[in-house]
PDB file of N, CA and C in Angstrom:
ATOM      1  N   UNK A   1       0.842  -1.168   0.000  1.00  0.00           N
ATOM      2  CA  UNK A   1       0.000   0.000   0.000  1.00  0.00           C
ATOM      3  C   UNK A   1       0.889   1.232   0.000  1.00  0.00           C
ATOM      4  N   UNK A   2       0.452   2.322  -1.005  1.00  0.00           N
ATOM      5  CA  UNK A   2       0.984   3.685  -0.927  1.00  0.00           C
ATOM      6  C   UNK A   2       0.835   4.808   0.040  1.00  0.00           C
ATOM      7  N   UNK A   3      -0.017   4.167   1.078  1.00  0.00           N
ATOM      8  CA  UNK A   3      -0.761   5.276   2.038  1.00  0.00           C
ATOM      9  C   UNK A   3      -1.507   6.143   1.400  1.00  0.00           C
ATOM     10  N   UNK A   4      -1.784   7.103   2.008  1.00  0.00           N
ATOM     11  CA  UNK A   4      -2.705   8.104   1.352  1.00  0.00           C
ATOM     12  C   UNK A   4      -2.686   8.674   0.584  1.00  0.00           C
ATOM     13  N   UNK A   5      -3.908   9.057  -0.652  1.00  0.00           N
ATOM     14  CA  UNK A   5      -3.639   9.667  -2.066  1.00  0.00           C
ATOM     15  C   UNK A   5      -2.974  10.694  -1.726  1.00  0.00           C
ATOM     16  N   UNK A   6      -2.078  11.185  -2.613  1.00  0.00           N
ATOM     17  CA  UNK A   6      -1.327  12.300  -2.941  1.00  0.00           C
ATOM     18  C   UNK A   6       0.132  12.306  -1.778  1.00  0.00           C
ATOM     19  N   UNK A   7       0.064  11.153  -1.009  1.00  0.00           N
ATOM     20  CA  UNK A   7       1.266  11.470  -0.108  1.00  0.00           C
ATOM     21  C   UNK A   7       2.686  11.239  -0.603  1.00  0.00           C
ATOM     22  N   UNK A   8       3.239  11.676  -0.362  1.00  0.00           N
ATOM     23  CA  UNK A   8       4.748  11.859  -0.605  1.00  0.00           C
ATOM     24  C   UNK A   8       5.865  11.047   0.064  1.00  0.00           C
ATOM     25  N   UNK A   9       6.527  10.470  -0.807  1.00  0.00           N
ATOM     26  CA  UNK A   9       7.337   9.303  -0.116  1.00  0.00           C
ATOM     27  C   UNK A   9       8.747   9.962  -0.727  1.00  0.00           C
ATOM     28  N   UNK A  10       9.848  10.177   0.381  1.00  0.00           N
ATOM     29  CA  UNK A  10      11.193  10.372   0.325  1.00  0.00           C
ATOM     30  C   UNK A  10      11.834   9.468   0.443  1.00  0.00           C
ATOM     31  N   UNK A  11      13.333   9.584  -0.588  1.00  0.00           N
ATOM     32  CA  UNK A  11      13.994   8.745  -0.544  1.00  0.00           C
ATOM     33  C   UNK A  11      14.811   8.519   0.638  1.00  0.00           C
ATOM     34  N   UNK A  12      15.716   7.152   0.940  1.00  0.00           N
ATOM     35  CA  UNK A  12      16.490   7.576   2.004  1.00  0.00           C
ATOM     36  C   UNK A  12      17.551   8.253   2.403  1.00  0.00           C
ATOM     37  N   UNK A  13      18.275   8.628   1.198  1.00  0.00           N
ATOM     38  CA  UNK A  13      19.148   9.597   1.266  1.00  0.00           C
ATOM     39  C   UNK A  13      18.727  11.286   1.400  1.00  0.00           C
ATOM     40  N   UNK A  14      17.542  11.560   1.065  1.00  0.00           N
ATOM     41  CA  UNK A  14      16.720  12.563   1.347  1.00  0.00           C
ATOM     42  C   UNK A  14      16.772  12.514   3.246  1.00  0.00           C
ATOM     43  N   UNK A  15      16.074  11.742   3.472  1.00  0.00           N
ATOM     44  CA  UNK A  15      16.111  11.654   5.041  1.00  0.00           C
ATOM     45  C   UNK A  15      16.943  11.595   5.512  1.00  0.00           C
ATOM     46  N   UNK A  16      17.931  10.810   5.106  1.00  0.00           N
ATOM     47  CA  UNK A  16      19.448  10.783   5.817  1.00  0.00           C
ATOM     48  C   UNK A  16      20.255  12.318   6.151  1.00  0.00           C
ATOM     49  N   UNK A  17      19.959  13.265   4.636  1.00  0.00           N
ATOM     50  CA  UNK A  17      20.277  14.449   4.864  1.00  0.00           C
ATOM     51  C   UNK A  17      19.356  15.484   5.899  1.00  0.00           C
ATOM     52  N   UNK A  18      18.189  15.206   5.647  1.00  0.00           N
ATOM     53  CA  UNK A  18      17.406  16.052   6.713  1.00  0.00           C
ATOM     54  C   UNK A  18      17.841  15.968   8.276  1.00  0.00           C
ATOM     55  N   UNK A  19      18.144  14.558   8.304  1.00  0.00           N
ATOM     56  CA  UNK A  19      18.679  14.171   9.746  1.00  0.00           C
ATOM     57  C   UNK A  19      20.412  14.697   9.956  1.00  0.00           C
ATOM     58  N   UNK A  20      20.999  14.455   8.865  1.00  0.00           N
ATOM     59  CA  UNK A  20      22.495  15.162   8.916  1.00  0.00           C
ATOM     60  C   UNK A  20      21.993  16.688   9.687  1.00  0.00           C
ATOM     61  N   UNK A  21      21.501  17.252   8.996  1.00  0.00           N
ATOM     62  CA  UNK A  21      21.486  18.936   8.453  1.00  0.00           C
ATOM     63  C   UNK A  21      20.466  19.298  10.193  1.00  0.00           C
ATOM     64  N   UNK A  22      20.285  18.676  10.185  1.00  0.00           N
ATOM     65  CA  UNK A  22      19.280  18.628  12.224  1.00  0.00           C
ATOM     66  C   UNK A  22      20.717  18.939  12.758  1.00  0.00           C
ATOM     67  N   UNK A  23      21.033  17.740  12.898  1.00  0.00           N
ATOM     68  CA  UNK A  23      21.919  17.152  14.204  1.00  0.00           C
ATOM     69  C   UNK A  23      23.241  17.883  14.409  1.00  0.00           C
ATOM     70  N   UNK A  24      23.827  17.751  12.738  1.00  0.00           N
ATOM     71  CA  UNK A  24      25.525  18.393  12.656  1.00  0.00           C
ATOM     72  C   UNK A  24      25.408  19.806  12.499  1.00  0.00           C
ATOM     73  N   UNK A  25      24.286  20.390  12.069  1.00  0.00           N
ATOM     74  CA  UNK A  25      24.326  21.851  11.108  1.00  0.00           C
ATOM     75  C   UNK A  25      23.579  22.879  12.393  1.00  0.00           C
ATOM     76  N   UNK A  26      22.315  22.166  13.066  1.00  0.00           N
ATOM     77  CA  UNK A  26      22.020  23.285  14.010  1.00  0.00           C
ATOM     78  C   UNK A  26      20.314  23.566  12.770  1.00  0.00           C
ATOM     79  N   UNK A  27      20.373  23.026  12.208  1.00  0.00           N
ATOM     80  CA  UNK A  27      19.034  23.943  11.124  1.00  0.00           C
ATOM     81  C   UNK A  27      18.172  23.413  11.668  1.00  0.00           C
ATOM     82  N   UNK A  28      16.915  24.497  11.443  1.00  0.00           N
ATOM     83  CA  UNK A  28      15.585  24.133  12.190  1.00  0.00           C
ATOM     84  C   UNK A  28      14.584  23.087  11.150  1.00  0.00           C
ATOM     85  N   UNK A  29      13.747  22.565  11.545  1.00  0.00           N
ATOM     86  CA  UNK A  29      13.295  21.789  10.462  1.00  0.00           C
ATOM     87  C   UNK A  29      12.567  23.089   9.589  1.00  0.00           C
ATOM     88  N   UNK A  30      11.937  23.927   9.848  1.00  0.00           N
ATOM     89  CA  UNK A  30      11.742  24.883   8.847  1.00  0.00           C
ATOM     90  C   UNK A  30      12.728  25.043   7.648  1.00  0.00           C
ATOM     91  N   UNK A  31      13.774  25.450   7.589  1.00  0.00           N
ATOM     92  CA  UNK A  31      15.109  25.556   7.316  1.00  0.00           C
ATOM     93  C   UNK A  31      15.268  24.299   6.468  1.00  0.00           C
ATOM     94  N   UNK A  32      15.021  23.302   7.321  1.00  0.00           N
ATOM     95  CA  UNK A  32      15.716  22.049   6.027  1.00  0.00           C
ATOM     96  C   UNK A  32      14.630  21.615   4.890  1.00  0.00           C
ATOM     97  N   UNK A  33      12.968  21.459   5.627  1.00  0.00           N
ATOM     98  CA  UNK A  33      12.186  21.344   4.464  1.00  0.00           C
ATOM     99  C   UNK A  33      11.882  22.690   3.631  1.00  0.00           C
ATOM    100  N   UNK A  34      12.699  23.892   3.774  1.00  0.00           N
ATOM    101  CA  UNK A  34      12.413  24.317   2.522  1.00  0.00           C
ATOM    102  C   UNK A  34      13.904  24.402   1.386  1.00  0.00           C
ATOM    103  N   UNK A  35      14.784  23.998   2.166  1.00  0.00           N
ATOM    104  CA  UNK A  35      16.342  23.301   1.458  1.00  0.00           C
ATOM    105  C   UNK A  35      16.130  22.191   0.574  1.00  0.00           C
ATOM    106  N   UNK A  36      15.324  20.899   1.090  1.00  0.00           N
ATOM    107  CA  UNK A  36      14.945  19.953   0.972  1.00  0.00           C
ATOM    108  C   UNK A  36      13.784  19.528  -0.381  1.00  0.00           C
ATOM    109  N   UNK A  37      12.895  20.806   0.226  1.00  0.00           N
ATOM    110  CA  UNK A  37      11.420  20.573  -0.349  1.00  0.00           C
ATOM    111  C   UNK A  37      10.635  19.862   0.047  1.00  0.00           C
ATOM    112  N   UNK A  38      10.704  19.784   1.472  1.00  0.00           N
ATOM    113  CA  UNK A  38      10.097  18.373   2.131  1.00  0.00           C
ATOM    114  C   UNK A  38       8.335  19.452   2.496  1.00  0.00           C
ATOM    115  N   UNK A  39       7.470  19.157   2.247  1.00  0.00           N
ATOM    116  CA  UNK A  39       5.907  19.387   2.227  1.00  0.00           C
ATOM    117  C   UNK A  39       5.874  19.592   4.170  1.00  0.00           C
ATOM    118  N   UNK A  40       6.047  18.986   4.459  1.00  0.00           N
ATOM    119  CA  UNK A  40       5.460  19.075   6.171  1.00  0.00           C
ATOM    120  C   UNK A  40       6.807  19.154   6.948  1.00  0.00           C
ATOM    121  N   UNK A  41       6.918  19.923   7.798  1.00  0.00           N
ATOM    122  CA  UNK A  41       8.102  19.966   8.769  1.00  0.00           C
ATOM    123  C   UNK A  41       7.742  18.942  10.158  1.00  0.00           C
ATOM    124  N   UNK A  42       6.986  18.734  10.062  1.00  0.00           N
ATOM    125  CA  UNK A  42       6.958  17.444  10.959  1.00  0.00           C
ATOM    126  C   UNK A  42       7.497  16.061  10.659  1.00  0.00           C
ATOM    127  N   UNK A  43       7.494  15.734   9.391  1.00  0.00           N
ATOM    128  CA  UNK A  43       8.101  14.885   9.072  1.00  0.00           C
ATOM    129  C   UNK A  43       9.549  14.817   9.391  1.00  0.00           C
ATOM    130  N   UNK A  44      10.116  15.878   9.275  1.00  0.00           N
ATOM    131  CA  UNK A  44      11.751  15.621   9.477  1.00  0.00           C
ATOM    132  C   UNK A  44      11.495  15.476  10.943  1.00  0.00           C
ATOM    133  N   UNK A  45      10.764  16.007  11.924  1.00  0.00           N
ATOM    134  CA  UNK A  45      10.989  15.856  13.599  1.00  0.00           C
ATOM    135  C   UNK A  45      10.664  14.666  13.941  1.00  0.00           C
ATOM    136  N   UNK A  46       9.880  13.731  12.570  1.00  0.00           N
ATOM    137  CA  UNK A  46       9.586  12.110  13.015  1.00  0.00           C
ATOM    138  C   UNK A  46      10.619  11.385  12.635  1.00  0.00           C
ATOM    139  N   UNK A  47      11.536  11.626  11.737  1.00  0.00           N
ATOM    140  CA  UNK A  47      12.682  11.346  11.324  1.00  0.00           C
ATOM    141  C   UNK A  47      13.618  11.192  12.456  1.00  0.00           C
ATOM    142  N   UNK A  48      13.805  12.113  12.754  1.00  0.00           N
ATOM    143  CA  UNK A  48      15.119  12.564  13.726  1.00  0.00           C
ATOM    144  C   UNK A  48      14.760  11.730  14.459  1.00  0.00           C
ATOM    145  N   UNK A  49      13.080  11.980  15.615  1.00  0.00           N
ATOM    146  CA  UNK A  49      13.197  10.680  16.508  1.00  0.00           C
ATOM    147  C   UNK A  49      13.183   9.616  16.164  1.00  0.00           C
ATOM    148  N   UNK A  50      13.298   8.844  15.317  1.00  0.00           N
ATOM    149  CA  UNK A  50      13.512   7.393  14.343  1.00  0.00           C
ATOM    150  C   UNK A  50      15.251   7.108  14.688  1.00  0.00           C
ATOM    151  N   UNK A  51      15.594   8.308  14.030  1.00  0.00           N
ATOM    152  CA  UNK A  51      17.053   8.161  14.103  1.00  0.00           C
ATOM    153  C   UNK A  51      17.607   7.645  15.213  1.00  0.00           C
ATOM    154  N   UNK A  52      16.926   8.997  16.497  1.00  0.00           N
ATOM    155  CA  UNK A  52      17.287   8.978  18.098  1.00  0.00           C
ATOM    156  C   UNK A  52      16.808   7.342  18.893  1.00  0.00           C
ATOM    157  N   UNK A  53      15.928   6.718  18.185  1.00  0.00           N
ATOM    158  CA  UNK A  53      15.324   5.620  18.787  1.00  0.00           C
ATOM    159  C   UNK A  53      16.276   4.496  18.307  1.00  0.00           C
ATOM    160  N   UNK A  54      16.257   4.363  17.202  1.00  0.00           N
ATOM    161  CA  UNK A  54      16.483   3.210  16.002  1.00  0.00           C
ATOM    162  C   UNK A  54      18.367   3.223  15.910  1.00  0.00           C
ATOM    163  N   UNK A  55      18.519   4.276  15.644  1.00  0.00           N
ATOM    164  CA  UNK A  55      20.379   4.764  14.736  1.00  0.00           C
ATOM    165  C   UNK A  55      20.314   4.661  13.699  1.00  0.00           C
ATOM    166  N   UNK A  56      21.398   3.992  13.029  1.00  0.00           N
ATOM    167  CA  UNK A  56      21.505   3.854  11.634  1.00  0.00           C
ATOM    168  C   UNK A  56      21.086   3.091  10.966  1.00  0.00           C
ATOM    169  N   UNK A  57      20.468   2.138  11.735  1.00  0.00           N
ATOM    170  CA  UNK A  57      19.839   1.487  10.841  1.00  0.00           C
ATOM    171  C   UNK A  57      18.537   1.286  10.510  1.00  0.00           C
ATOM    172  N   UNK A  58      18.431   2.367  10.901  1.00  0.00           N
ATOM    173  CA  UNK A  58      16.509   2.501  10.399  1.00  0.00           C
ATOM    174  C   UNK A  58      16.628   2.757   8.787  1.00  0.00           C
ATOM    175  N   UNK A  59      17.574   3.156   8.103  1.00  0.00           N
ATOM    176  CA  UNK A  59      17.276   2.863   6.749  1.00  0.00           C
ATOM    177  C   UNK A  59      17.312   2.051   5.814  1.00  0.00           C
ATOM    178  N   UNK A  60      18.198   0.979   6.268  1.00  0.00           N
ATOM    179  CA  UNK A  60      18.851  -0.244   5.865  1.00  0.00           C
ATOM    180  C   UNK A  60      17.460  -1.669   6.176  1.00  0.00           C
ATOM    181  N   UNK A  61      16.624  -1.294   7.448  1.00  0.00           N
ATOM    182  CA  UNK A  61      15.665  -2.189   7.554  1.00  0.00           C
ATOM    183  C   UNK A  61      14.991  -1.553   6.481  1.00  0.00           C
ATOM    184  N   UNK A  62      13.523  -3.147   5.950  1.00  0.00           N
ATOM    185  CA  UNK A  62      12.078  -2.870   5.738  1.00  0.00           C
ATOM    186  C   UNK A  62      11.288  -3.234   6.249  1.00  0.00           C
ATOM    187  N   UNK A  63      10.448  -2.505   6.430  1.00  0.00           N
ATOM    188  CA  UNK A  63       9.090  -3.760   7.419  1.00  0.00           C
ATOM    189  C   UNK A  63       8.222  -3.723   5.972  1.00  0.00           C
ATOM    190  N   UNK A  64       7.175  -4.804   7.287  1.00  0.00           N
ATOM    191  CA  UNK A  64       6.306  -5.206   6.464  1.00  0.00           C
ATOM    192  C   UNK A  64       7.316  -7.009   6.058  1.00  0.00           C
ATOM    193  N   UNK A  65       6.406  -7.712   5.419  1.00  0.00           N
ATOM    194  CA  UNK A  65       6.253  -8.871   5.263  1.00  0.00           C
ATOM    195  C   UNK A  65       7.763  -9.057   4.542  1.00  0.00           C
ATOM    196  N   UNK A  66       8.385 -10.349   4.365  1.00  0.00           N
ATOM    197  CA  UNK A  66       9.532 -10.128   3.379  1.00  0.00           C
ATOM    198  C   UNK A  66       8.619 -10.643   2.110  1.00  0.00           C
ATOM    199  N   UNK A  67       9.400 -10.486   1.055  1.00  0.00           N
ATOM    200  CA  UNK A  67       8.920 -11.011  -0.092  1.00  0.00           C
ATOM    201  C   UNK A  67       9.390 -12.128  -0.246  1.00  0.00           C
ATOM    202  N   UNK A  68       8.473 -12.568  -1.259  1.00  0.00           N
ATOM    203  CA  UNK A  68       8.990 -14.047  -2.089  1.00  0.00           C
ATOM    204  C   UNK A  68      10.075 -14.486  -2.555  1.00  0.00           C
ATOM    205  N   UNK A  69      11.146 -15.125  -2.540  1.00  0.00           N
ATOM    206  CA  UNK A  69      12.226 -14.972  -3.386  1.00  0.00           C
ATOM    207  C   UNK A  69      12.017 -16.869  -3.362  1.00  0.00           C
ATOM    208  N   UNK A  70      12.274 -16.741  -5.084  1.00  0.00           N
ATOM    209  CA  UNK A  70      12.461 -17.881  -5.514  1.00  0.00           C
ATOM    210  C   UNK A  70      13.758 -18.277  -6.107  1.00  0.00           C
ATOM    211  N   UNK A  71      14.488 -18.807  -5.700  1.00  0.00           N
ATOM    212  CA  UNK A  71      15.764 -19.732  -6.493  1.00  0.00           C
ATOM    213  C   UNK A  71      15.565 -20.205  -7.683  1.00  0.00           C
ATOM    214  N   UNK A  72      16.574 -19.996  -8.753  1.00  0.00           N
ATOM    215  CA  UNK A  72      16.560 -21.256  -9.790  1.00  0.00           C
ATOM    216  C   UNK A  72      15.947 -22.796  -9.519  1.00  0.00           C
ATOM    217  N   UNK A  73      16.327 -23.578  -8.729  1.00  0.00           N
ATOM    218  CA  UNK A  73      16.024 -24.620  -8.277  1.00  0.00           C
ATOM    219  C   UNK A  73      14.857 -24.796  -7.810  1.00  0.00           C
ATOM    220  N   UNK A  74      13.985 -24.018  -7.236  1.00  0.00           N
ATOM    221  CA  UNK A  74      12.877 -24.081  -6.558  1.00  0.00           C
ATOM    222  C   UNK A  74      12.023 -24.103  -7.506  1.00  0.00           C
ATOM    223  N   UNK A  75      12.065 -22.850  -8.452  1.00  0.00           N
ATOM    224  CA  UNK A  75      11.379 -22.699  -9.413  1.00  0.00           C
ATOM    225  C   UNK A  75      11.504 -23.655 -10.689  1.00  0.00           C
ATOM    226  N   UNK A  76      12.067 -24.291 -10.894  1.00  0.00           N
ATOM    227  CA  UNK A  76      11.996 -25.291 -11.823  1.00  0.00           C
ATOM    228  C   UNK A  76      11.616 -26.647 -10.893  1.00  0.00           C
ATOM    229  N   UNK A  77      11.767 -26.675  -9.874  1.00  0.00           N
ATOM    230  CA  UNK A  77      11.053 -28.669  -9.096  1.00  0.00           C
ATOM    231  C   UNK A  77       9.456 -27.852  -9.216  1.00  0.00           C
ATOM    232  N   UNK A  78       9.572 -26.282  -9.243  1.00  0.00           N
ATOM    233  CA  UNK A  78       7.509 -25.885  -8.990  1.00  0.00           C
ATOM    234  C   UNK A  78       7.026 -26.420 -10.541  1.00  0.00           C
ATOM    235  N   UNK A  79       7.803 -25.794 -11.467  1.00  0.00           N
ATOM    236  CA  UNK A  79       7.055 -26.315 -12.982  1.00  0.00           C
ATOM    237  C   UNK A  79       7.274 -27.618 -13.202  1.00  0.00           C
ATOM    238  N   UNK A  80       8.329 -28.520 -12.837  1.00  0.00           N
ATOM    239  CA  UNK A  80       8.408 -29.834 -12.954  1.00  0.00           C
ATOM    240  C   UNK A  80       7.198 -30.352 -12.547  1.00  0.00           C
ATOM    241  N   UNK A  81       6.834 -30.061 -11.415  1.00  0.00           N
ATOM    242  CA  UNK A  81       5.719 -31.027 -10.809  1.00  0.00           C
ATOM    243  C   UNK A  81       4.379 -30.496 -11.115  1.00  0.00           C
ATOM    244  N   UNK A  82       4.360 -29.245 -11.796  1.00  0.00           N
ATOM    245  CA  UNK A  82       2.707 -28.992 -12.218  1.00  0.00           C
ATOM    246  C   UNK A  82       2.761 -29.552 -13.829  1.00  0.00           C
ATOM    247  N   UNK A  83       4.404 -29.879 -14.305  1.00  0.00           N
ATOM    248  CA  UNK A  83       3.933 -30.575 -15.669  1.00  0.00           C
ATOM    249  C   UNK A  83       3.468 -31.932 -14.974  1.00  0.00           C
ATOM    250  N   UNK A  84       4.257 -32.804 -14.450  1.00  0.00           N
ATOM    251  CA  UNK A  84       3.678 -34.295 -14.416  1.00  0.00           C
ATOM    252  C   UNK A  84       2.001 -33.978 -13.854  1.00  0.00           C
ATOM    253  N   UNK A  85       1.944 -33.064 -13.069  1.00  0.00           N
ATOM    254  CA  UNK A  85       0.088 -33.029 -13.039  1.00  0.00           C
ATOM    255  C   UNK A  85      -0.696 -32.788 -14.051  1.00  0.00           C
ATOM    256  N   UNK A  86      -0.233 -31.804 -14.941  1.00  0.00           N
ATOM    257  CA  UNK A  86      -0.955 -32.047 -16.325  1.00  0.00           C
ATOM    258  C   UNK A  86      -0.745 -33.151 -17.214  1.00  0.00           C
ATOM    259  N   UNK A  87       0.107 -33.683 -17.111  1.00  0.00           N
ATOM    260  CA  UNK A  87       0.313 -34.992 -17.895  1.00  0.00           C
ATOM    261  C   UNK A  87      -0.662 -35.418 -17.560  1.00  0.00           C
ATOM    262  N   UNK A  88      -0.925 -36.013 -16.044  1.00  0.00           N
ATOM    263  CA  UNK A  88      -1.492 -36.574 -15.337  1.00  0.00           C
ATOM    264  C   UNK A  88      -3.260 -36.876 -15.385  1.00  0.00           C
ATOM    265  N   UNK A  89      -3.743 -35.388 -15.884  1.00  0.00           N
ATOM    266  CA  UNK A  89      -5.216 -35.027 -16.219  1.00  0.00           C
ATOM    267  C   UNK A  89      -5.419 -35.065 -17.627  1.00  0.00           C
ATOM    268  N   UNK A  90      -4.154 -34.595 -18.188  1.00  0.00           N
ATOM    269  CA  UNK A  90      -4.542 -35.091 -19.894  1.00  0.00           C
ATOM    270  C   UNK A  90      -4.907 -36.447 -19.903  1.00  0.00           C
ATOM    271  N   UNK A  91      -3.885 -37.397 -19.518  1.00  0.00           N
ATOM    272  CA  UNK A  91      -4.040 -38.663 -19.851  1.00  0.00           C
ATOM    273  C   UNK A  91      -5.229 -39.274 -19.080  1.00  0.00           C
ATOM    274  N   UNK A  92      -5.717 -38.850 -18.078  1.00  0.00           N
ATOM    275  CA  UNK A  92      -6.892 -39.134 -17.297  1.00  0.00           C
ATOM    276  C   UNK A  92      -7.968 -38.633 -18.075  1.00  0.00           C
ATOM    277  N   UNK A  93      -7.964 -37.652 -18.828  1.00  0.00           N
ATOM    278  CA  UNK A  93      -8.643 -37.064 -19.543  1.00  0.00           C
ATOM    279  C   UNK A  93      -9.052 -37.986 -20.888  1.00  0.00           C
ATOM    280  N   UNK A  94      -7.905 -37.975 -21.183  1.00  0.00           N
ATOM    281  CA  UNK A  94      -7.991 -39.020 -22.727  1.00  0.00           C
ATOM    282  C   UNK A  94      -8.590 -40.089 -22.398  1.00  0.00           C
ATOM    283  N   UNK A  95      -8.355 -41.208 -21.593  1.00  0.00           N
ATOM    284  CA  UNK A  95      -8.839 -42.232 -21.369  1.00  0.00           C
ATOM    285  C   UNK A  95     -10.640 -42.212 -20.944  1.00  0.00           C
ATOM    286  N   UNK A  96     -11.086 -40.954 -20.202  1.00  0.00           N
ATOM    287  CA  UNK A  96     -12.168 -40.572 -20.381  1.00  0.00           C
ATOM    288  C   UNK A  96     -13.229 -40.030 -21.466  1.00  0.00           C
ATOM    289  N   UNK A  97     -12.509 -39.557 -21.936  1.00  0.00           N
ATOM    290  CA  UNK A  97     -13.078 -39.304 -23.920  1.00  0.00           C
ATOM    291  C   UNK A  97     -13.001 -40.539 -24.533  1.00  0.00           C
ATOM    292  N   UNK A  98     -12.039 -41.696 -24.945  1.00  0.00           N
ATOM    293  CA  UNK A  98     -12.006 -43.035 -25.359  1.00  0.00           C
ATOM    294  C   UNK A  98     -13.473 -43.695 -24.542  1.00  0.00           C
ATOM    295  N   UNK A  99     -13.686 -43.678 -23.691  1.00  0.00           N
ATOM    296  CA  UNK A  99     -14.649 -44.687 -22.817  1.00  0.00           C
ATOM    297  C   UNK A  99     -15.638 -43.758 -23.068  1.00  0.00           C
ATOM    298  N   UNK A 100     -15.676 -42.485 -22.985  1.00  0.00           N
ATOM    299  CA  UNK A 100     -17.364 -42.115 -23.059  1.00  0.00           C
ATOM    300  C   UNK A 100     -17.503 -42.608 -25.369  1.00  0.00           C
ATOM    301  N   UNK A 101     -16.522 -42.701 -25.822  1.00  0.00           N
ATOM    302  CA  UNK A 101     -17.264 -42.487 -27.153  1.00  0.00           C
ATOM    303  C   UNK A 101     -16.924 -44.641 -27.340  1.00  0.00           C
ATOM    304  N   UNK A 102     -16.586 -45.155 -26.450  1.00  0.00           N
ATOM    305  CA  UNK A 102     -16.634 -46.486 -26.226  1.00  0.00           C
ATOM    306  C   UNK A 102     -15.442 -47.085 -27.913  1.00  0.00           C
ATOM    307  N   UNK A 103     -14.404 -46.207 -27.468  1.00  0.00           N
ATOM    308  CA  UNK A 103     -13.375 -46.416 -28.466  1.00  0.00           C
ATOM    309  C   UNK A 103     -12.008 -46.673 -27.303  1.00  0.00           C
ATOM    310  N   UNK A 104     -11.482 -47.880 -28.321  1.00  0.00           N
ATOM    311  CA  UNK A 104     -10.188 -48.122 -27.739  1.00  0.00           C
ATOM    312  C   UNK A 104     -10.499 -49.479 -27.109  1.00  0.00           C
ATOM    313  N   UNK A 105     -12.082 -50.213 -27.100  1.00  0.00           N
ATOM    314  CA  UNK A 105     -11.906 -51.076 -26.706  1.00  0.00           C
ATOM    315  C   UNK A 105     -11.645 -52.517 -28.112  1.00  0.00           C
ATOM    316  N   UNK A 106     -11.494 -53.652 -27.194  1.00  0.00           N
ATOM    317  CA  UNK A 106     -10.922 -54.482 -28.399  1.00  0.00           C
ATOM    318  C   UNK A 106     -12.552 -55.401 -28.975  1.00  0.00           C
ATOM    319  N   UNK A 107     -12.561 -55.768 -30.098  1.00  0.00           N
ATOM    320  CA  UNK A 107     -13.849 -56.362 -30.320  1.00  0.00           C
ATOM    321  C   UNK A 107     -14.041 -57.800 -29.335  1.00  0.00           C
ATOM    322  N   UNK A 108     -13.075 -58.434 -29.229  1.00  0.00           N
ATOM    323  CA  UNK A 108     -13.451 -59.505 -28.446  1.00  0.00           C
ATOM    324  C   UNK A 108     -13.299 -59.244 -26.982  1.00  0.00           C
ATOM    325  N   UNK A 109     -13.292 -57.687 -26.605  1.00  0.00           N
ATOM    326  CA  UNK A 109     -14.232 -58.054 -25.097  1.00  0.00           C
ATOM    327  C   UNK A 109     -15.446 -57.795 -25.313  1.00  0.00           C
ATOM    328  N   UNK A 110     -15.883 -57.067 -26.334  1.00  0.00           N
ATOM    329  CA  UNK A 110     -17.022 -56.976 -26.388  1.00  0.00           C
ATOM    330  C   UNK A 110     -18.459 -58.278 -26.851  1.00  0.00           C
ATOM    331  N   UNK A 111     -17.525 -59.433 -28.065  1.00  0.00           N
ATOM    332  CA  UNK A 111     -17.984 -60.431 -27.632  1.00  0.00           C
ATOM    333  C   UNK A 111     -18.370 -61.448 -26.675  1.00  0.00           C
ATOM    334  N   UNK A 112     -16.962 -61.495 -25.725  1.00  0.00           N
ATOM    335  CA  UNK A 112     -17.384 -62.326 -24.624  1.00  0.00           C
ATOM    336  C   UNK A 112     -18.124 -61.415 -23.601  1.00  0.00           C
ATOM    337  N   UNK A 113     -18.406 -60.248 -23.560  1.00  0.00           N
ATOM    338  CA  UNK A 113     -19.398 -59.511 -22.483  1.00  0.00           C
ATOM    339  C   UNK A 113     -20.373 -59.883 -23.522  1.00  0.00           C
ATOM    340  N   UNK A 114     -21.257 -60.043 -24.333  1.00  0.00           N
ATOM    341  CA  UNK A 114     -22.521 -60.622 -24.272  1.00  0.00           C
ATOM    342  C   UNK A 114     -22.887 -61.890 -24.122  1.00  0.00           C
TER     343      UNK A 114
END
């Protein structure tokens, strides 16, 4: 999710500087979001305490769920085994089309069944 229409997402080197330009420089967040161009000056004061809570590595994490990552290997035993399942229903399949149109059988079972 993007959060809310029209909101504005900074990069992390954007933030990284807002938080530099706080801490080392003395600038007020007024001062840096209009250096910056940052829309709300609150944002950099949620920043900073991120920084003050977290350190450095609040930019290096992501939250939220991890993603999927598939291997070479994984991903080919996944299509391997959904081919032998289609094999599997074709040929289950075929043998069901042969018997409903009552083809494929041999004439002499059909003699000795009457």
């Amino acid at each position: 999710m993007s959060g809310i229409k029209g909101m504005q997402h900074y990069s992390a080197e954007k933030k990284q500087e807002a938080i530099r330009l706080f801490l080392e420089e003395g600038l007020t967040y007024r001062e840096i979001a209009e250096r910056l161009k940052i829309r709300k000056r609150e944002r950099i004061r949620m920043w900073v305490q991120d920084y003050r809570r977290r350190g450095s590595g609040l930019f290096t994490r992501h939250s939220g769920r991890p993603r999927k990552t598939t291997d070479e290997k994984t991903y080919i035993a996944q299509l391997e085994m959904e081919n032998k399942l289609l094999k599997k229903l074709q040929s289950e399949l075929q043998k069901d089309m042969l018997a409903k149109r009552d083809i494929g059988q041999s004439i002499i079972s059909r003699k000795n069944s009457k």
